[in-house]
C-alpha atoms as a PDB file:
ATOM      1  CA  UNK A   1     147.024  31.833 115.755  1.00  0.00           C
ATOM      2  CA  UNK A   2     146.433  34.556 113.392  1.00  0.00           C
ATOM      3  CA  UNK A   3     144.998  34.631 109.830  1.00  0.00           C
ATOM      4  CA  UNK A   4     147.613  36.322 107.530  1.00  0.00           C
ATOM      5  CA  UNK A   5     146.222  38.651 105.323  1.00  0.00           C
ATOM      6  CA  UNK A   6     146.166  38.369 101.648  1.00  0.00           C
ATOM      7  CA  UNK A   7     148.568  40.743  99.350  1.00  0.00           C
ATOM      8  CA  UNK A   8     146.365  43.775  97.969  1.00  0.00           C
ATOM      9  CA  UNK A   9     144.997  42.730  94.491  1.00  0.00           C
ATOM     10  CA  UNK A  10     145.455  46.195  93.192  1.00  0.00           C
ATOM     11  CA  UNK A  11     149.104  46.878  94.264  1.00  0.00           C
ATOM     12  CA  UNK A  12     149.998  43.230  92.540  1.00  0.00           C
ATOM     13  CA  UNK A  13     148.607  44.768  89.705  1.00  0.00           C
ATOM     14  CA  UNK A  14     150.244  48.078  90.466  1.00  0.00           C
ATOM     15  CA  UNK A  15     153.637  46.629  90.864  1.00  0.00           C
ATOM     16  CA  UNK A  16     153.258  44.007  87.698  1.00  0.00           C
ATOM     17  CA  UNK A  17     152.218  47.191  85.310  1.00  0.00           C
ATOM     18  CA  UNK A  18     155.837  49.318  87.058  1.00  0.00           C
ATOM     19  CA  UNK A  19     157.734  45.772  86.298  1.00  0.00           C
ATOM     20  CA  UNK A  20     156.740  46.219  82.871  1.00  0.00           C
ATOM     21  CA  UNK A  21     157.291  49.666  82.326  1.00  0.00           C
ATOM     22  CA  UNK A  22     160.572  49.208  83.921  1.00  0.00           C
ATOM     23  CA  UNK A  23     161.831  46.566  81.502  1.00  0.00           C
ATOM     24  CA  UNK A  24     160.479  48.126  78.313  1.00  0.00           C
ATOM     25  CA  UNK A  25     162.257  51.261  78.935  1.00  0.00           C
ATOM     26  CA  UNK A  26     165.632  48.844  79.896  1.00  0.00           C
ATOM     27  CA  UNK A  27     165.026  47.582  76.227  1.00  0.00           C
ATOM     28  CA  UNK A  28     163.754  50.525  74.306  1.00  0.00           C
ATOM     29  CA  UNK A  29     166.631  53.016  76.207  1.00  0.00           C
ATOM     30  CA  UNK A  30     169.445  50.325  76.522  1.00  0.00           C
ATOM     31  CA  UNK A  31     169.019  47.710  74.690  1.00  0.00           C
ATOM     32  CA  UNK A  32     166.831  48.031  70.630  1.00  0.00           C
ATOM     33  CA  UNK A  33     168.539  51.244  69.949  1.00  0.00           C
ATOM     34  CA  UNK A  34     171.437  49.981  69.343  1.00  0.00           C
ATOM     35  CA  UNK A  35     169.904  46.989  67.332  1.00  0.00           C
ATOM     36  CA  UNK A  36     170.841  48.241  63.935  1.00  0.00           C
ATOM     37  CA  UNK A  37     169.393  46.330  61.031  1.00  0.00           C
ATOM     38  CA  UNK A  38     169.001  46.644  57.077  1.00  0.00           C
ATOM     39  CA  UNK A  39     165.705  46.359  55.080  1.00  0.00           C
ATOM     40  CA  UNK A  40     166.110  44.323  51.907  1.00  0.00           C
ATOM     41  CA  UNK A  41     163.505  44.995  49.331  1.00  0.00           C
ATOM     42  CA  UNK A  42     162.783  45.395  45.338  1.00  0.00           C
ATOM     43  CA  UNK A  43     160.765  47.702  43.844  1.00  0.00           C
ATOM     44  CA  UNK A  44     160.059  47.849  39.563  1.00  0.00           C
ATOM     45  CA  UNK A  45     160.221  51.601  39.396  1.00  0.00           C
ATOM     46  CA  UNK A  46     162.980  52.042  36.189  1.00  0.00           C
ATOM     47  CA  UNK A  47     162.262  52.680  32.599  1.00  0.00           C
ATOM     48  CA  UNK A  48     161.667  49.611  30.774  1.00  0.00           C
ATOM     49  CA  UNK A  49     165.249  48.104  29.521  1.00  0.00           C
ATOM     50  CA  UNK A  50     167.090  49.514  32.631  1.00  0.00           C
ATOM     51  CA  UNK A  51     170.004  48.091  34.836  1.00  0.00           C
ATOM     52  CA  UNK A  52     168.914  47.398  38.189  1.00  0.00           C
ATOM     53  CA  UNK A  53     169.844  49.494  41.096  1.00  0.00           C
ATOM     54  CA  UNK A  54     171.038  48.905  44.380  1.00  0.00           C
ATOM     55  CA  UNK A  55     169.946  52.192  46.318  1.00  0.00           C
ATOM     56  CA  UNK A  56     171.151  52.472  49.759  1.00  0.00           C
ATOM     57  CA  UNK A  57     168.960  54.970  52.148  1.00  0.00           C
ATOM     58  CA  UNK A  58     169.632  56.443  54.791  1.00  0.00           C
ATOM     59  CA  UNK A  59     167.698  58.467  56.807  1.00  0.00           C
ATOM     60  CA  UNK A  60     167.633  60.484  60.423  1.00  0.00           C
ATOM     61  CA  UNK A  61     170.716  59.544  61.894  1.00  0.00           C
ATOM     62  CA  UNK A  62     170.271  62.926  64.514  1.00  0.00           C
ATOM     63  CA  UNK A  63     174.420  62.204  65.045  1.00  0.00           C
ATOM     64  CA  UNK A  64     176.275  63.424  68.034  1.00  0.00           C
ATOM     65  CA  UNK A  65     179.902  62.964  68.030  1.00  0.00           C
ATOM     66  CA  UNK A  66     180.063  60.336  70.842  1.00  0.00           C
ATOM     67  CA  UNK A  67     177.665  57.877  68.989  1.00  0.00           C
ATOM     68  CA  UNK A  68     180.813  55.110  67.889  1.00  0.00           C
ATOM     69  CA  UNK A  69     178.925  52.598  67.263  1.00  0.00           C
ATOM     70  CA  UNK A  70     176.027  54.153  64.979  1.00  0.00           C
ATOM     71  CA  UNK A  71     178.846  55.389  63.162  1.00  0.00           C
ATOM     72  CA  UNK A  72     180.903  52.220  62.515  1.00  0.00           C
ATOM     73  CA  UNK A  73     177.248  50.637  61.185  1.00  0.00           C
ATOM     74  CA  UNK A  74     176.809  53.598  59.493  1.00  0.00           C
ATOM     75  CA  UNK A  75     180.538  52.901  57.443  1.00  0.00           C
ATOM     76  CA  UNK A  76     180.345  49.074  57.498  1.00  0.00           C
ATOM     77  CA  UNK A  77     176.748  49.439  55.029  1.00  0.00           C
ATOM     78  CA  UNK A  78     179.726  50.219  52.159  1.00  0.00           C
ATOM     79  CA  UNK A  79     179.545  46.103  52.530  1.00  0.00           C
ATOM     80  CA  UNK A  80     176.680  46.382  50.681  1.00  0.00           C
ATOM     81  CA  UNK A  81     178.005  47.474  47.068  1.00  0.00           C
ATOM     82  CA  UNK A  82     175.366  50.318  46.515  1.00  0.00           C
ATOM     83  CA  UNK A  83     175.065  51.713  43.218  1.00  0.00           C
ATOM     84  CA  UNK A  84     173.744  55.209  44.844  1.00  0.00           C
ATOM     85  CA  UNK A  85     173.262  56.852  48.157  1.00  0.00           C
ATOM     86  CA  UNK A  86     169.820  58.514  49.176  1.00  0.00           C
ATOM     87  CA  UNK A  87     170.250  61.261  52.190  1.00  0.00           C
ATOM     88  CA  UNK A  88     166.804  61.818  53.402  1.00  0.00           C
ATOM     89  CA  UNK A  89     167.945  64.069  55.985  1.00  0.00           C
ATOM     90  CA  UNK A  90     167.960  64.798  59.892  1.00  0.00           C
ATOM     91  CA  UNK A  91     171.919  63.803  59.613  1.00  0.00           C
ATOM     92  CA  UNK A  92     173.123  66.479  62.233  1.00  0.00           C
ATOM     93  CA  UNK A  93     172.123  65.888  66.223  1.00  0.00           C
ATOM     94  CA  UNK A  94     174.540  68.106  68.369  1.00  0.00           C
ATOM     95  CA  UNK A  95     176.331  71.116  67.082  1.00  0.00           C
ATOM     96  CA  UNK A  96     179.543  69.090  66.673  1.00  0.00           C
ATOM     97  CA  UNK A  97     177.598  66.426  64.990  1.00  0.00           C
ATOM     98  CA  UNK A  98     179.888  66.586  61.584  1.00  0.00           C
ATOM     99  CA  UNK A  99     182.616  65.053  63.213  1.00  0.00           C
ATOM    100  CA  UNK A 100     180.597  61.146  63.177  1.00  0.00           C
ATOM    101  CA  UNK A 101     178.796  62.061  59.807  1.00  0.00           C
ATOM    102  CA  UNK A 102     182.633  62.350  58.483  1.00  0.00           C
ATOM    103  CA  UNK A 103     183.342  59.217  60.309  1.00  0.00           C
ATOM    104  CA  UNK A 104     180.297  57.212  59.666  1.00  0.00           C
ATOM    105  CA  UNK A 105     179.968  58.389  55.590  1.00  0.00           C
ATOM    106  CA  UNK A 106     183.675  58.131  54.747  1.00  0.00           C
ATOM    107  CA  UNK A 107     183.722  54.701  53.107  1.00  0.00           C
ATOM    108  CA  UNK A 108     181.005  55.852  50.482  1.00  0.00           C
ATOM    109  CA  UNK A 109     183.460  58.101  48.273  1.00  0.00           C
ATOM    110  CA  UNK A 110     182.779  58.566  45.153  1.00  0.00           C
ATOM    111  CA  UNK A 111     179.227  56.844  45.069  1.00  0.00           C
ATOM    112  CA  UNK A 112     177.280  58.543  43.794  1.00  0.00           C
ATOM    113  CA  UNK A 113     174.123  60.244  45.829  1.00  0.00           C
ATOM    114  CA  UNK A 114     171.859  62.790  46.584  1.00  0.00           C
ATOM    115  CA  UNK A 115     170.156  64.390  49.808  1.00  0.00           C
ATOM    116  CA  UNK A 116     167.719  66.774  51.333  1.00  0.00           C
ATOM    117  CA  UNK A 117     167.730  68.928  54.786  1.00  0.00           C
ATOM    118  CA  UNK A 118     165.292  67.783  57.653  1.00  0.00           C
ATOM    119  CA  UNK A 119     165.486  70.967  60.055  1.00  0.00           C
ATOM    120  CA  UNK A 120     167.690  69.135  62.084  1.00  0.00           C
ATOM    121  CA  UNK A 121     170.263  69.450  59.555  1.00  0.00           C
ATOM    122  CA  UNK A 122     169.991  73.453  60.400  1.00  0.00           C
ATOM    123  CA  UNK A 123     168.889  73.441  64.005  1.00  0.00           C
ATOM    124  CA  UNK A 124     170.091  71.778  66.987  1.00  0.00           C
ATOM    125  CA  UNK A 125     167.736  69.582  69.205  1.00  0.00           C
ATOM    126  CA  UNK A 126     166.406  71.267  72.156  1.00  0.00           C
ATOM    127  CA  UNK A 127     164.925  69.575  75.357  1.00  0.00           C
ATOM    128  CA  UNK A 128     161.266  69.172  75.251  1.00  0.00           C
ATOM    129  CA  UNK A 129     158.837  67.096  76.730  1.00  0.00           C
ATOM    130  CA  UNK A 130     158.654  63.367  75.134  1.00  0.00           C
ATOM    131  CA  UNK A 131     155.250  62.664  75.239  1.00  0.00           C
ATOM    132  CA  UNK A 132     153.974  66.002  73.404  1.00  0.00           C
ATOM    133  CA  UNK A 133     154.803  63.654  70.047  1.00  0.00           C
ATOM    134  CA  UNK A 134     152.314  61.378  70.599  1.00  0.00           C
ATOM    135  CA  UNK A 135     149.500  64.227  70.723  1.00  0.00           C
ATOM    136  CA  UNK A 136     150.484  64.328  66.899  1.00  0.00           C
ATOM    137  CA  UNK A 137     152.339  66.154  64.834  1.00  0.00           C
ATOM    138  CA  UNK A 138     154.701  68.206  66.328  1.00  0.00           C
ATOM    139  CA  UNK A 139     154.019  72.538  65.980  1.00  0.00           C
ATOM    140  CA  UNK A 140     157.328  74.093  64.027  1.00  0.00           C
ATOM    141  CA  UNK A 141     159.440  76.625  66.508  1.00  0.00           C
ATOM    142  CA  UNK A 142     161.251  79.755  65.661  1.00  0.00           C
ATOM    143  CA  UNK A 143     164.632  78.566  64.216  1.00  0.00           C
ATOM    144  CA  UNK A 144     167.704  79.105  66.591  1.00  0.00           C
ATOM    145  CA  UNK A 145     170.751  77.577  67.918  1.00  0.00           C
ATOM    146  CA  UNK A 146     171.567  77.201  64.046  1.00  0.00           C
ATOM    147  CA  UNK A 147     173.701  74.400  63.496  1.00  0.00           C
ATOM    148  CA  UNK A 148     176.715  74.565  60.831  1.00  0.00           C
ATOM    149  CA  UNK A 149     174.527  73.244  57.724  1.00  0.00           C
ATOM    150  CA  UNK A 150     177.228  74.658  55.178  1.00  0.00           C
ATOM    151  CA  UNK A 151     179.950  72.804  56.643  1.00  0.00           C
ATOM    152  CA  UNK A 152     177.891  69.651  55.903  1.00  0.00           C
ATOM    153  CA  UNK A 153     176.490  70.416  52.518  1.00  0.00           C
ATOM    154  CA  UNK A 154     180.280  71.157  51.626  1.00  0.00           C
ATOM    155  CA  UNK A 155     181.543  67.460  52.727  1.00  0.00           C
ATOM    156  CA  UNK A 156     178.206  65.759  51.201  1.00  0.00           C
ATOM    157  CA  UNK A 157     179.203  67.575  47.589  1.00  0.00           C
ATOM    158  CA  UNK A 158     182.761  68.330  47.097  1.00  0.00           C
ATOM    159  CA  UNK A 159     184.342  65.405  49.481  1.00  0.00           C
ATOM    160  CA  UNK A 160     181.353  62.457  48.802  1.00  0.00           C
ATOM    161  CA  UNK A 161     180.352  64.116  45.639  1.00  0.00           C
ATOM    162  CA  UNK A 162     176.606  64.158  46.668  1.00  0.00           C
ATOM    163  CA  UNK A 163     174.409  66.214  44.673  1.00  0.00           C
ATOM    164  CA  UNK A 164     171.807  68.569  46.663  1.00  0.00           C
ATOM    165  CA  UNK A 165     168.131  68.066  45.945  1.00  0.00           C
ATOM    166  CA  UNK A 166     166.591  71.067  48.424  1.00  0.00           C
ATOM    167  CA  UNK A 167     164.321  72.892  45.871  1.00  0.00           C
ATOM    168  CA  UNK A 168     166.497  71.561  43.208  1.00  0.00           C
ATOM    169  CA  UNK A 169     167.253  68.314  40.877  1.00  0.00           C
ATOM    170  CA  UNK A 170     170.435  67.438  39.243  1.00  0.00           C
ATOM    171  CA  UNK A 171     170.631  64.222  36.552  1.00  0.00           C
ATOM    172  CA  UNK A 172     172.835  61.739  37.365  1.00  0.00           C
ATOM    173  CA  UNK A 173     174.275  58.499  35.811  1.00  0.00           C
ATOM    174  CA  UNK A 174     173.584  55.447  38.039  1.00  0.00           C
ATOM    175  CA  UNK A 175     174.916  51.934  36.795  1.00  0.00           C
ATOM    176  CA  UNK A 176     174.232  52.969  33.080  1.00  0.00           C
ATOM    177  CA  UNK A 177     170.946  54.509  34.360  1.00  0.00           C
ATOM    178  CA  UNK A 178     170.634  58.203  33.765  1.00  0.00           C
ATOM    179  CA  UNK A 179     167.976  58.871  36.291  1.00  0.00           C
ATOM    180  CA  UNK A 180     166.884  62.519  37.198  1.00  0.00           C
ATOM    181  CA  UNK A 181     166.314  63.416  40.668  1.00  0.00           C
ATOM    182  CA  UNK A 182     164.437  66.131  42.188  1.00  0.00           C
ATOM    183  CA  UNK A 183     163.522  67.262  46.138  1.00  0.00           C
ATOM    184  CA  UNK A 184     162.502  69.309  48.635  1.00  0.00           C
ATOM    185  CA  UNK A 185     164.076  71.105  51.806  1.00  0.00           C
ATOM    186  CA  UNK A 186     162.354  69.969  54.682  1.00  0.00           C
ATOM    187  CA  UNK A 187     158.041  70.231  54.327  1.00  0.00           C
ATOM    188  CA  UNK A 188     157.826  69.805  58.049  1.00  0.00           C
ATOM    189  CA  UNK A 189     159.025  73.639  58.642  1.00  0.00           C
ATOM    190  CA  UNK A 190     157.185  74.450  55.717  1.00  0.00           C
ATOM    191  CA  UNK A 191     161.060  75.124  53.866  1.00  0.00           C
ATOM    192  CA  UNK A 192     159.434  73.163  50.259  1.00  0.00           C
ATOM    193  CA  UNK A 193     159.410  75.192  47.376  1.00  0.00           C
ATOM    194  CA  UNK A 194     157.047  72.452  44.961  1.00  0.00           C
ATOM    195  CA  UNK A 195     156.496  75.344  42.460  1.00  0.00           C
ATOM    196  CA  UNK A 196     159.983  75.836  41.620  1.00  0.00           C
ATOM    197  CA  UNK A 197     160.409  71.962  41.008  1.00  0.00           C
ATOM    198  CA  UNK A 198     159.160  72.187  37.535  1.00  0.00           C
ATOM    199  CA  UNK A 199     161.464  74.700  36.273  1.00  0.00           C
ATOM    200  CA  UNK A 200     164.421  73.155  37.835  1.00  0.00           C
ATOM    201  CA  UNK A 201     163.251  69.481  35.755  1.00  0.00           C
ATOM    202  CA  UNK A 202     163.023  71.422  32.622  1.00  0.00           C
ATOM    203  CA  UNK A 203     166.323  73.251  32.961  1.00  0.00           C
ATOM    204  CA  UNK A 204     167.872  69.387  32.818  1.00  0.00           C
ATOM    205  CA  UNK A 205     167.077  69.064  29.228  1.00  0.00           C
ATOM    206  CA  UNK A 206     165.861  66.078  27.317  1.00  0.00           C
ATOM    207  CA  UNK A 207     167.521  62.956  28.845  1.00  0.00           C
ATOM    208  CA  UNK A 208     169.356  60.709  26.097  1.00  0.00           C
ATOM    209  CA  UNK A 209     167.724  57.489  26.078  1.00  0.00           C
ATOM    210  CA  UNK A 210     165.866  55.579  28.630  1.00  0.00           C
ATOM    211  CA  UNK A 211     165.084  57.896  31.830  1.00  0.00           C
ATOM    212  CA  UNK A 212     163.522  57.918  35.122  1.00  0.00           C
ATOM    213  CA  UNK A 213     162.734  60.278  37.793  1.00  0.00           C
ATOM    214  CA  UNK A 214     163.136  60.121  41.855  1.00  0.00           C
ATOM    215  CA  UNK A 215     161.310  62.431  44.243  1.00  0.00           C
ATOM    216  CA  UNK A 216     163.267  62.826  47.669  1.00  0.00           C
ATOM    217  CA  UNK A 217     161.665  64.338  50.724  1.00  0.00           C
ATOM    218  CA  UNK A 218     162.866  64.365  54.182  1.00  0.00           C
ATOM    219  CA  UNK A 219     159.132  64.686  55.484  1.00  0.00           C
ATOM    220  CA  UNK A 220     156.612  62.440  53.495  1.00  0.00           C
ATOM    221  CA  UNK A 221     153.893  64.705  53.181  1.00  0.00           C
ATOM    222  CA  UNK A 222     150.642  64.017  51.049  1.00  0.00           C
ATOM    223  CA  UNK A 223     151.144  67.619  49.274  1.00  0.00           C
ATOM    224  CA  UNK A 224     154.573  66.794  48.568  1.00  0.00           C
ATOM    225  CA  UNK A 225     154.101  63.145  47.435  1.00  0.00           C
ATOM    226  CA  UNK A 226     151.182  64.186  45.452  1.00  0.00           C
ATOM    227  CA  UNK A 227     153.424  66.727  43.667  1.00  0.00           C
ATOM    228  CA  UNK A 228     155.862  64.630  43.195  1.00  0.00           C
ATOM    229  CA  UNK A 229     153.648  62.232  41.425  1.00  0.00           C
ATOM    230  CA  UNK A 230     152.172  64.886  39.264  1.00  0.00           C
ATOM    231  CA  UNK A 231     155.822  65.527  37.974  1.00  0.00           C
ATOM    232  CA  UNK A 232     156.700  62.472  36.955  1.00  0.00           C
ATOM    233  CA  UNK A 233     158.364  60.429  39.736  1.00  0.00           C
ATOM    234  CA  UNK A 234     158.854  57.019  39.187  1.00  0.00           C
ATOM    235  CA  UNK A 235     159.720  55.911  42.618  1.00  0.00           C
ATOM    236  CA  UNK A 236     159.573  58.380  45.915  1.00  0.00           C
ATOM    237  CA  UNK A 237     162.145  58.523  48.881  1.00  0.00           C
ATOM    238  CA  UNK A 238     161.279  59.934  52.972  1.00  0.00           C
ATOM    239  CA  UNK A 239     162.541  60.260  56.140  1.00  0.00           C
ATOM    240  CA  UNK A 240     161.539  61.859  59.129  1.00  0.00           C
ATOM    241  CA  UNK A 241     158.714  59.670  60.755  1.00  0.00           C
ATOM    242  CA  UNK A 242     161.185  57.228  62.618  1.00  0.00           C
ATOM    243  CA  UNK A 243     158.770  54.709  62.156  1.00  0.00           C
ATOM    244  CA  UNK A 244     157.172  55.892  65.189  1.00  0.00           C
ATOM    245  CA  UNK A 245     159.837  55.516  66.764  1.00  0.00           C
ATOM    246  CA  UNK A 246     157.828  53.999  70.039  1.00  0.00           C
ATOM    247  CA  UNK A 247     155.866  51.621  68.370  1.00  0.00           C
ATOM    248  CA  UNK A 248     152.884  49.100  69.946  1.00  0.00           C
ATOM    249  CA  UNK A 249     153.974  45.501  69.716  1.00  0.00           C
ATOM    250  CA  UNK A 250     151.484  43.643  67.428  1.00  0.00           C
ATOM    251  CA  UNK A 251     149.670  47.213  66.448  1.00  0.00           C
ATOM    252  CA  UNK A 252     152.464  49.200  64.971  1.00  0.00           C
ATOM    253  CA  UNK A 253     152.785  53.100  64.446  1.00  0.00           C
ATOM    254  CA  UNK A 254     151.367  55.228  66.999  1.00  0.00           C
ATOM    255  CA  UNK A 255     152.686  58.682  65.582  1.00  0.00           C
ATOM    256  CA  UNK A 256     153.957  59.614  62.616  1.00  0.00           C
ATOM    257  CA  UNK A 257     154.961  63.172  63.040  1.00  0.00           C
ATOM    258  CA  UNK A 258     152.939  64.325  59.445  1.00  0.00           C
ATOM    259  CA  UNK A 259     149.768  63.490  57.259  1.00  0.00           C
ATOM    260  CA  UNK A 260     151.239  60.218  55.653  1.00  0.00           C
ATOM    261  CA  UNK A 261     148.753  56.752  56.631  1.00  0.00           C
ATOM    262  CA  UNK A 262     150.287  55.439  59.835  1.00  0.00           C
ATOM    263  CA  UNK A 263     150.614  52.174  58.325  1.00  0.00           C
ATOM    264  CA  UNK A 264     152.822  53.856  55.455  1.00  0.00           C
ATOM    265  CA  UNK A 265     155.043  55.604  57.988  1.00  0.00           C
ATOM    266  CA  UNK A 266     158.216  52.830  57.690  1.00  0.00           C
ATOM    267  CA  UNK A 267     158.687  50.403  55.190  1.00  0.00           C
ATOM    268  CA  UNK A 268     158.014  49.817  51.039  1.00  0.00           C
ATOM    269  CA  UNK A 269     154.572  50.768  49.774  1.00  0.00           C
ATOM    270  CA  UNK A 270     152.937  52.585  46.713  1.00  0.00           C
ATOM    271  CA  UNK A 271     151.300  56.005  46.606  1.00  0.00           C
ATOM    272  CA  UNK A 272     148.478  56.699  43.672  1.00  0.00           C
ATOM    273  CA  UNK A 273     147.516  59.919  42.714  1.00  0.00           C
ATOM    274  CA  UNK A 274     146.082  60.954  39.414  1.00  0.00           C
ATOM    275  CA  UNK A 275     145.599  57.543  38.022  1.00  0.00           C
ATOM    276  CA  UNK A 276     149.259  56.462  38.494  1.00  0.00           C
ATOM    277  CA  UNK A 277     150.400  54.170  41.726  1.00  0.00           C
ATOM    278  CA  UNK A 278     154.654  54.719  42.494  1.00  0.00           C
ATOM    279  CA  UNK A 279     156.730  52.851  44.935  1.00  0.00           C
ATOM    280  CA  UNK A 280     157.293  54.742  48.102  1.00  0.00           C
ATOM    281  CA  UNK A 281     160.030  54.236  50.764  1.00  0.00           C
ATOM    282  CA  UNK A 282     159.944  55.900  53.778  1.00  0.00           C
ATOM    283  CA  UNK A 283     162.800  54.889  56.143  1.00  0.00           C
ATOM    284  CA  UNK A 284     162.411  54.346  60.083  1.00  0.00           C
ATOM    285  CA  UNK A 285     165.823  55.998  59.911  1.00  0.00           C
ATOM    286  CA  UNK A 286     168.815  55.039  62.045  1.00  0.00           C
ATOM    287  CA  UNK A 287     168.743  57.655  65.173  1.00  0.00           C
ATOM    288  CA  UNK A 288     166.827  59.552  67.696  1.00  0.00           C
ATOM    289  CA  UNK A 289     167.108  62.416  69.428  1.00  0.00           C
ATOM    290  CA  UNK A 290     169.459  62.899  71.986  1.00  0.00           C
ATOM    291  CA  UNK A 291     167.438  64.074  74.317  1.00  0.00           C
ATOM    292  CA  UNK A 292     164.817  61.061  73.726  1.00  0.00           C
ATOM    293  CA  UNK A 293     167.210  58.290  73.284  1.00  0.00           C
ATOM    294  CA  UNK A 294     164.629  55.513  73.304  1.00  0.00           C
ATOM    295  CA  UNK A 295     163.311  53.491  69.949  1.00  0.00           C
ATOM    296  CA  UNK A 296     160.612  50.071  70.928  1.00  0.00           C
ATOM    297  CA  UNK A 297     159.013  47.612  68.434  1.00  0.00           C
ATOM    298  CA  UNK A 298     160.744  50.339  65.920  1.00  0.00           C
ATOM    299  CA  UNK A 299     164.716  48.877  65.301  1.00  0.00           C
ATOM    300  CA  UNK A 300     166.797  51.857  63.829  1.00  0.00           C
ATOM    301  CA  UNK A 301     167.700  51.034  60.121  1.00  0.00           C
ATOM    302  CA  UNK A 302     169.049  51.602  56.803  1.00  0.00           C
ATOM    303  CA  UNK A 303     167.155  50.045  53.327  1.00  0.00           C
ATOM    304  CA  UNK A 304     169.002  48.734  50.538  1.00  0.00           C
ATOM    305  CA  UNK A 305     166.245  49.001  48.251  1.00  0.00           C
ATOM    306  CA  UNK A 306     166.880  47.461  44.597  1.00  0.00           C
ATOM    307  CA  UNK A 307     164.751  49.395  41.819  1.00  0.00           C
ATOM    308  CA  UNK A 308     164.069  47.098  39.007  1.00  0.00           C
ATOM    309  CA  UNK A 309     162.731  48.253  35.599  1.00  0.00           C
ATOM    310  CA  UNK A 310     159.356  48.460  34.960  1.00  0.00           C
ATOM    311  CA  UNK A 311     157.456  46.107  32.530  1.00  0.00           C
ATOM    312  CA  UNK A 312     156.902  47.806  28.832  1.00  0.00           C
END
């Protein structure tokens, strides 16, 4: 008789690690990105006396046209009764992406809300290698294959009757609330204009009785936060980081694709600057790109985030 010979130690090993890496891309590619959930939270960020607010954001949904059933979770959130709408950008995915934003934002009518650009909303994805966006934040490219960004600003203000906040802010009433909002166009590309944010808050006048003030950025940068903290805002609002969209089981964010704290890069936190501390909200957003259609240990989402009012 002959002895058999054992199986080689190394190629167990070798095949268990493949086995893994097999079944967490069968979940991440097939399986959690399509596991759509909403974040409940409740933040005091009102003037003292104020109605609470039901604030639904939304954030990155990188839409193509074919995407059904992102865009039937995207319409059934109207379920929720939101008082508002915050865009935080990165809505557009393929050039004929407006045809699933229509599709996917048509229930909210006549809410009211506001939104900023990610430089999705103005460029189309191109192919690139995945794994360059875990070396850190990604470099900005020459802008090209320009998508059709006025179509979409057109539907978001004179069909949902959105108001704009790229380099802008606009004062609107929110469940009895008047509540100023200002933003910025996407600080990724470097398209933020923070020194032109004063003049438009001052051109809004004195607001008649109790007021607050919302900063909205697609990209959560510390510049931009900071500025936005320094002007007032009671509460801030970002996008961009998908949570890290390929997250570590048990460890969290690997990447956040900018200079905010990884552990600050999805989910309700503060951020202090100048003595004053401001509830921030930076979505894991609901998409991907199409050409990395993957999310793990990072479920797309929406937030329905209530603001409460502050104590006197």
């Amino acid at each position: 008789m002959t002895a058999r010979r054992g199986a080689n130690p190394a190629l167990i090993a070798l095949g268990a690690v493949g086995a893994v890496g097999v079944g967490a891309a069968v979940w991440g590619i097939g399986i959690e990105r399509y596991l759509f959930t909403v974040r409940e939270v409740t933040a005091p960020a009102l003037a003292p006396g104020s109605a609470p607010v039901r604030v639904l954001h939304v954030s990155d949904a990188h839409m193509a046209p074919w995407q059904h059933r992102k865009q039937d979770w995207l319409a059934s959130l109207i379920a929720l009764e939101p008082d508002l709408i915050v865009n935080t950008g990165d809505n557009l995915g393929h050039r004929d992406a407006l045809v699933g934003i229509r599709r996917a934002f048509a229930p909210f009518v006549g809410i009211p809300g506001v939104f900023v650009h990610g430089s999705n909303d103005v460029q189309a994805p191109s192919p690139r290698n995945p794994f360059k966006y875990f070396a850190g934040p990604s470099r900005t490219h020459a802008v090209s294959n320009l998508l059709d960004t006025e179509a979409m600003d057109a539907y978001f203000t004179d069909e949902l009757g959105w108001h704009g906040l790229n380099n802008a802010a606009a004062r609107l009433e929110v469940a009895g609330n008047s509540i100023d909002f200002f933003g910025v166009n996407d600080a990724h590309r470097g398209w933020d204009q923070l020194d032109t944010l004063p003049d438009a808050l001052a051109a809004l006048g004195s607001a008649p009785g109790r007021s607050s003030r919302i900063g909205v950025t697609h990209a959560p940068y510390q510049r931009v936060m900071n500025e936005f903290v320094d002007l007032g805002a009671d509460a801030i609002f970002g996008g961009h980081t998908h949570g890290g969209q390929v997250c570590l089981p048990g460890y969290g964010t690997i990447v956040a694709n900018c200079d905010i704290p990884l552990k600050q890069a999805k989910g309700l936190s503060t951020w202090s600057h100048g003595g004053r501390t401001v509830p921030l909200n930076v979505s894991a957003g609901c998409g991907h790109s199409i050409y990395a259609p993957v999310r793990f240990a990072c479920r797309p989402e929406a937030t329905l985030l209530t603001l409460t009012a502050r104590s006197a």
